[in-house]
Protein backbone atom coordinates (compact mmCIF):
# COMPACT_ATOMS: atom_id res chain seq x y z
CA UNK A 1 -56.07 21.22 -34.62
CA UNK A 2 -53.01 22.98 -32.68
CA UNK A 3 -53.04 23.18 -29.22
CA UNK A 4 -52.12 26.79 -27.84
CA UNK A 5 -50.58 27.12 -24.73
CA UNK A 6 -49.11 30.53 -23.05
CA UNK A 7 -46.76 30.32 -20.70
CA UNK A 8 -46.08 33.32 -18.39
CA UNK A 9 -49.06 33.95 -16.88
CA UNK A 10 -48.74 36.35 -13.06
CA UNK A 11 -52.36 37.69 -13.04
CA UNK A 12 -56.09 37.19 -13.48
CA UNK A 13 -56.85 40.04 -16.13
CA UNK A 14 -54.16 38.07 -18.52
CA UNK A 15 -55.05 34.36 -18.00
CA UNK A 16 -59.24 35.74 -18.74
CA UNK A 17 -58.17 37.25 -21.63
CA UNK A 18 -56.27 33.59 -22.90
CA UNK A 19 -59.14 31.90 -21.87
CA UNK A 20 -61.64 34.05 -23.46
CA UNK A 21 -59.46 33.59 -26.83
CA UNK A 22 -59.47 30.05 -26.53
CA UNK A 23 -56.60 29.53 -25.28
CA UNK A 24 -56.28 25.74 -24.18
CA UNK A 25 -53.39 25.93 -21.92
CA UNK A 26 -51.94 28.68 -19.50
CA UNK A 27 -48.26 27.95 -18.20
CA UNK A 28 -47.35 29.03 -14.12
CA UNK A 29 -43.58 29.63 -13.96
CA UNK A 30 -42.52 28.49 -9.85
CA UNK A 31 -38.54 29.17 -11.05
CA UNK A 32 -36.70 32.74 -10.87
CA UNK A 33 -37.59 34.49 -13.73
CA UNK A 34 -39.22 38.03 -15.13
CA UNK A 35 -42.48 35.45 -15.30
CA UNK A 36 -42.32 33.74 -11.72
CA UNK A 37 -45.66 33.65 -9.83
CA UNK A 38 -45.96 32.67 -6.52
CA UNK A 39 -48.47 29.47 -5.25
CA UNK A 40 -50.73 31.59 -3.54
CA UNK A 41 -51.12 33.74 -6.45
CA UNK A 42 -51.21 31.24 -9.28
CA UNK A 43 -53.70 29.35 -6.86
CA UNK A 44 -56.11 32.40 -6.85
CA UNK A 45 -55.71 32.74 -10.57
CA UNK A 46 -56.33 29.55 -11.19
CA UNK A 47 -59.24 29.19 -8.99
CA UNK A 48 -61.06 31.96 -11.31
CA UNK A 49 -60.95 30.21 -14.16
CA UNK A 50 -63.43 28.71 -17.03
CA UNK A 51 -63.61 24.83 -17.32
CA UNK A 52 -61.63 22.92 -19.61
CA UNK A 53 -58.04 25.25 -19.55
CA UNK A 54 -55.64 23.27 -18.85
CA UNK A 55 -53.12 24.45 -16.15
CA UNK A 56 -49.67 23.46 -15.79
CA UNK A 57 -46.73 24.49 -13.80
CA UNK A 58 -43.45 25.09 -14.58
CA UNK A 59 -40.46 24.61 -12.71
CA UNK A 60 -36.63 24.35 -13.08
CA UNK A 61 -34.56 22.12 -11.42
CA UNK A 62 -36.98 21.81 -8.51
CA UNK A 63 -37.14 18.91 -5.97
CA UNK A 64 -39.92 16.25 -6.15
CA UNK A 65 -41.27 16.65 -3.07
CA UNK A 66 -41.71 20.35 -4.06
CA UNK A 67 -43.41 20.13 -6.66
CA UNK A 68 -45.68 18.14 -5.69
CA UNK A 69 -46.57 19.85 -2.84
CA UNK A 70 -46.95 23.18 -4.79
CA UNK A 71 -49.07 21.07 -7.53
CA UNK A 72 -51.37 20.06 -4.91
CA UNK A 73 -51.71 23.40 -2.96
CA UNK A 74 -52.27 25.26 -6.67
CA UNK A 75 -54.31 22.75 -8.25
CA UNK A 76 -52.57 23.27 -11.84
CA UNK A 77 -53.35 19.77 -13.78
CA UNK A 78 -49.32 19.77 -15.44
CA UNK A 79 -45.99 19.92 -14.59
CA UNK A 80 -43.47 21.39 -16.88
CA UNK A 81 -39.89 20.21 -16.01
CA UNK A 82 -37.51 22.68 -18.04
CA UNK A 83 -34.18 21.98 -15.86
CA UNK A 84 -32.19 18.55 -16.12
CA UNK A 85 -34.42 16.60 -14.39
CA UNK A 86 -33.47 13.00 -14.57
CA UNK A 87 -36.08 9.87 -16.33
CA UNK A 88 -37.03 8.74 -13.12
CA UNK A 89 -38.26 11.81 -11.40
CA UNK A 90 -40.33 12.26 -14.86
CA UNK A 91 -41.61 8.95 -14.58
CA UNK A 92 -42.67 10.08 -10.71
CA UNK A 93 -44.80 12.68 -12.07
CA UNK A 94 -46.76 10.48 -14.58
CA UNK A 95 -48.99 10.59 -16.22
CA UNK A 96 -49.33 14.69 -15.57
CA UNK A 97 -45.37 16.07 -16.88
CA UNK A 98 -43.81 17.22 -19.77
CA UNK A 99 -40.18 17.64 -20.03
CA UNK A 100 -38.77 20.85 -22.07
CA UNK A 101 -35.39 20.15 -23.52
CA UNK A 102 -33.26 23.29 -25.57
CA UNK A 103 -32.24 21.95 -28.73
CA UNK A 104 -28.92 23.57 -29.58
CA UNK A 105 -28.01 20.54 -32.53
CA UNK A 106 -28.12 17.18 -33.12
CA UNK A 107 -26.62 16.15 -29.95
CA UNK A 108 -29.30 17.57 -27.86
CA UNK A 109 -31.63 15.18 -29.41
CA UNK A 110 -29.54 12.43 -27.81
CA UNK A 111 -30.97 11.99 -24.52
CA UNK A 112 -34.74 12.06 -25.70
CA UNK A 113 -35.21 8.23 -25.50
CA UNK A 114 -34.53 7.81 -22.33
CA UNK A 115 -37.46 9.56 -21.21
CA UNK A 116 -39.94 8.02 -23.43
CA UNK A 117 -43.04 6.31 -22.29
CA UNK A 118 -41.87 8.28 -18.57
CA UNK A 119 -43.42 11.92 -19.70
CA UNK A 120 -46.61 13.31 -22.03
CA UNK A 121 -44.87 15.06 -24.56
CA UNK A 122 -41.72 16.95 -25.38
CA UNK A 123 -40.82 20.12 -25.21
CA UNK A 124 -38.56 21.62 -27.80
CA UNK A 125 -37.18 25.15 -27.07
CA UNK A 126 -33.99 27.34 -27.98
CA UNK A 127 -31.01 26.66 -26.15
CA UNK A 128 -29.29 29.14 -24.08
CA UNK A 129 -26.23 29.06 -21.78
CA UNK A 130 -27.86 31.66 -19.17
CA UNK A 131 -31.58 30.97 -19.71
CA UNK A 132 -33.80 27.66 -19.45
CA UNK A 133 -36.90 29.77 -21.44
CA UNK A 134 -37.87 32.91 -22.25
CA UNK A 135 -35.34 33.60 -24.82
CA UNK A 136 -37.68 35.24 -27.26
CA UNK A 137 -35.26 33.57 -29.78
CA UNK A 138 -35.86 30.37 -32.34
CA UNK A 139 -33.96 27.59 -32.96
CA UNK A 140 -33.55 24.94 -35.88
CA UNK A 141 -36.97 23.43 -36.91
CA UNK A 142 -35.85 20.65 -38.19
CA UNK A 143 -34.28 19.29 -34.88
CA UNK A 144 -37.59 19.22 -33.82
CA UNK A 145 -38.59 17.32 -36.87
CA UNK A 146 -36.24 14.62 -36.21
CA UNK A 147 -37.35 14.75 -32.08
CA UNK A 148 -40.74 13.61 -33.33
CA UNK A 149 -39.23 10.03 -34.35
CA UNK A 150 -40.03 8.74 -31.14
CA UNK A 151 -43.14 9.40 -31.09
CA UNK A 152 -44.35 11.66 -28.17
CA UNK A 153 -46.47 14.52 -28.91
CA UNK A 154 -44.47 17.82 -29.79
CA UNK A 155 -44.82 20.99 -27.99
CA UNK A 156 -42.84 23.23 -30.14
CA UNK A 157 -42.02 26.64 -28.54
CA UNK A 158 -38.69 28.79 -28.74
CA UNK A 159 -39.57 32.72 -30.11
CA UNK A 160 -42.98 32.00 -31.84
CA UNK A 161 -45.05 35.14 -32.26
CA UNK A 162 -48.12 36.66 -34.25
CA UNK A 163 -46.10 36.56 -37.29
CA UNK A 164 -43.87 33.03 -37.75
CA UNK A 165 -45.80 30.75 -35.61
CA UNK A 166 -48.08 29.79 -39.06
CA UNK A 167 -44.89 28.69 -40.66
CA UNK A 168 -43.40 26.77 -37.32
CA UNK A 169 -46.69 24.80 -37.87
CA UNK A 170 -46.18 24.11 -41.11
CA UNK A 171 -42.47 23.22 -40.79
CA UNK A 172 -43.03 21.13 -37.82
CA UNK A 173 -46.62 19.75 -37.26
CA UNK A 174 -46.82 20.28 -33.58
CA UNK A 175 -49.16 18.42 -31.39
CA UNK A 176 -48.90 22.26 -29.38
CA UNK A 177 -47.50 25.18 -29.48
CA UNK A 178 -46.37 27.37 -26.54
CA UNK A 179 -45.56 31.26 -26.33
CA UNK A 180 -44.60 33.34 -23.47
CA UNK A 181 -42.42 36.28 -24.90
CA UNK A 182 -44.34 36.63 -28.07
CA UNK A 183 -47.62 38.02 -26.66
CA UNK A 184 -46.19 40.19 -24.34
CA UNK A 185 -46.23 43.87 -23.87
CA UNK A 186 -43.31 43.65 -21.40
CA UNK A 187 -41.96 40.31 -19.13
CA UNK A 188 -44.43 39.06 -17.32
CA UNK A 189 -47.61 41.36 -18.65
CA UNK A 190 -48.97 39.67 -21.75
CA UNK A 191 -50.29 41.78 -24.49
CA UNK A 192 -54.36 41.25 -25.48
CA UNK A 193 -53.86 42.28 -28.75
CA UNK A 194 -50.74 39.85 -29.64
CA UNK A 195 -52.74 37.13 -28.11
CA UNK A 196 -55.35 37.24 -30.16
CA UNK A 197 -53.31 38.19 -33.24
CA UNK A 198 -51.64 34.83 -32.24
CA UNK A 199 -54.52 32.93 -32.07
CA UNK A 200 -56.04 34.64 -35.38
CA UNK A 201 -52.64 32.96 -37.03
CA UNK A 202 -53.53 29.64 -36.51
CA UNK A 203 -57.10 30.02 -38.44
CA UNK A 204 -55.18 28.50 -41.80
């Protein structure tokens, strides 16, 4: 079975809603963006919901010590590293990171083995020269065919909505996949009705 995980989340009514869905992940964004929460506020969220949802937050270029610190005040159970962040600060979050790299063409695909066995899983999403997420937009599929080769799990994500993500699983065989823009009704409020029309999708 595919994991779902929504990134995005800034309130309580949206992150119920996921949950009630089954939803098995909700994403915190920490970095500037339409999406970014603050701690306190992704701590209260977090605090009201079900068992078994995985939380994890997501941050850009952020220092260690920051993270950390915002991990432990929030409680999320993931960090989602979507800057440049180097092996070894990876390998400092184990065994609770991912790392998101944007796949522009073969030669992003380059620096994946130097963080194997130092995160949980890849991230594969669309490149962009202003934007490290959020693009809304979808990249090659089979670069993240060929990231699979070294074996960590695959979180694909990169413009999946309601209506393509069936095909992204079939083209890829994700371990996950992860929406943000997709299910939204505008940047940072997510849309009930896409949600579940995502989640319907994956019923194949």
């Amino acid at each position: 079975m595919v994991r779902v995980k929504i990134c995005g989340m800034t309130n309580r009514e949206d992150a119920y809603d996921a949950a009630s869905l089954g939803v098995q992940a909700l994403g915190f964004i920490f970095a500037p963006s339409p999406r970014q929460i603050t701690p306190e506020t992704a701590k209260a969220v977090i605090e009201t919901l079900p068992p078994f949802v995985t939380t994890v937050g997501v941050f850009v270029n952020e220092r260690l010590k920051a993270v950390k610190e915002i991990r432990a005040y929030c409680g999320f159970d993931l960090v989602q590293l979507h800057g440049d962040e180097s092996p070894h600060m990876c390998a400092s979050l184990m065994p609770n990171v991912i790392k998101a790299f944007q796949l522009k063409d073969t030669s992003s695909l380059s620096a994946l083995e130097t963080y194997v066995g130092k995160v949980r899983a890849f991230l594969f999403d669309t490149y962009s020269k202003k934007e490290k997420g959020g693009t809304g937009q979808t990249f090659d599929w089979n670069l993240a065919v060929q990231g699979k080769r070294h074996g960590v799990p695959l979180i694909l994500s990169g413009g999946l909505n309601p209506d393509n993500v069936k095909e992204a699983i079939k083209a890829t065989a994700p371990f996950a996949v992860d929406v943000g823009t997709g299910v939204e009704e505008r940047p940072g409020k997510k849309d009930a009705d896409q949600m579940r029309r995502f989640m319907k999708a994956l019923a194949f």
